[in-house]
Protein backbone atom coordinates (compact mmCIF):
# COMPACT_ATOMS: atom_id res chain seq x y z
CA UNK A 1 0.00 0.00 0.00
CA UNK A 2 2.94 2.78 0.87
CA UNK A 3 4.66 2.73 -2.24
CA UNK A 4 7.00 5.58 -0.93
CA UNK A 5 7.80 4.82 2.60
CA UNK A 6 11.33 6.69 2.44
CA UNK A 7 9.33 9.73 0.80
CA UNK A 8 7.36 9.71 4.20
CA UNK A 9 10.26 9.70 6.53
CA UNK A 10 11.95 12.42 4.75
CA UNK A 11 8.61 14.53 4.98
CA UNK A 12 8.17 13.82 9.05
CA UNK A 13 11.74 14.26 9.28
CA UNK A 14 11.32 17.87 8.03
CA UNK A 15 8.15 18.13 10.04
CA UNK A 16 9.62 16.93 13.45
CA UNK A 17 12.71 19.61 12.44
CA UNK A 18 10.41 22.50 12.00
CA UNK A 19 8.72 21.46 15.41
CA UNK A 20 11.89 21.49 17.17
CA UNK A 21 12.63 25.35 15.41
CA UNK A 22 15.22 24.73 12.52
CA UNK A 23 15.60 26.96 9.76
CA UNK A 24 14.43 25.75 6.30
CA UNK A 25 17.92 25.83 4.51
CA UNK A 26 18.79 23.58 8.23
CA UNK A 27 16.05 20.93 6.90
CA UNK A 28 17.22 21.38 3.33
CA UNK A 29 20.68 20.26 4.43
CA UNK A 30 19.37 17.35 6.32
CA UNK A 31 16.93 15.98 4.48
CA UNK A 32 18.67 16.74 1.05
CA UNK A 33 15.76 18.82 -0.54
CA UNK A 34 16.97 21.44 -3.27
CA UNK A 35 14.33 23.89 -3.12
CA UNK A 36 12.51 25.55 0.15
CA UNK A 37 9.18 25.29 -1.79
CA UNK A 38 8.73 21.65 -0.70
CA UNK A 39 10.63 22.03 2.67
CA UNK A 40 7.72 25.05 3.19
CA UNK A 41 5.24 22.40 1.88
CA UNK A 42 6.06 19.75 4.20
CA UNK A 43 6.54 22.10 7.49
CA UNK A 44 3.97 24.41 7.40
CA UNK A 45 1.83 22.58 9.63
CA UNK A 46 4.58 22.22 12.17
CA UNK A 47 5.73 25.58 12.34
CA UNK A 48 1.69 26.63 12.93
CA UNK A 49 1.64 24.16 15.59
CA UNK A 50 5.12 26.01 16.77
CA UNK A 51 3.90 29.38 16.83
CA UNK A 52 0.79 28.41 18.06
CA UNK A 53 2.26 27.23 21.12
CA UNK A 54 4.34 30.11 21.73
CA UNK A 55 1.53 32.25 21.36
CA UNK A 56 -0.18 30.49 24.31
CA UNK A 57 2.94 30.11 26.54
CA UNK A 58 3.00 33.69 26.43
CA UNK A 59 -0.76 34.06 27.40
CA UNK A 60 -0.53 32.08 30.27
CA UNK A 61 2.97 33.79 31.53
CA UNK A 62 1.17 36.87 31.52
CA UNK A 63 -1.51 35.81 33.81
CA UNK A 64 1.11 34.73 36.47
């Protein structure tokens, strides 16, 4: 059924990357990708989730 299991690492590789805050061209050197437009692809959802987070980590330090 997964015809392209190594295609699916490389995206949650870039994923779990963005999560943990690297730079595109950092995921482009890691995962081997020659253009940002599919590294931007693959992380967007990650680096929502990251800012998302940040947003309400700051919320909730300013109710302390």
């Amino acid at each position: 059924m997964d015809d392209c299991p190594l295609h699916r690492l490389r995206k949650a590789a870039a994923a779990r990357l963005a999560e943990l805050g690297c730079s595109e061209h950092e995921i482009m050197a890691i995962t081997g990708h020659r253009t940002s437009k599919e590294v931007t692809r693959y992380t967007r959802a990650a680096r929502q989730k990251t800012r998302a987070e940040r947003a309400l980590r700051r919320i909730t330090d300013g109710q302390k």
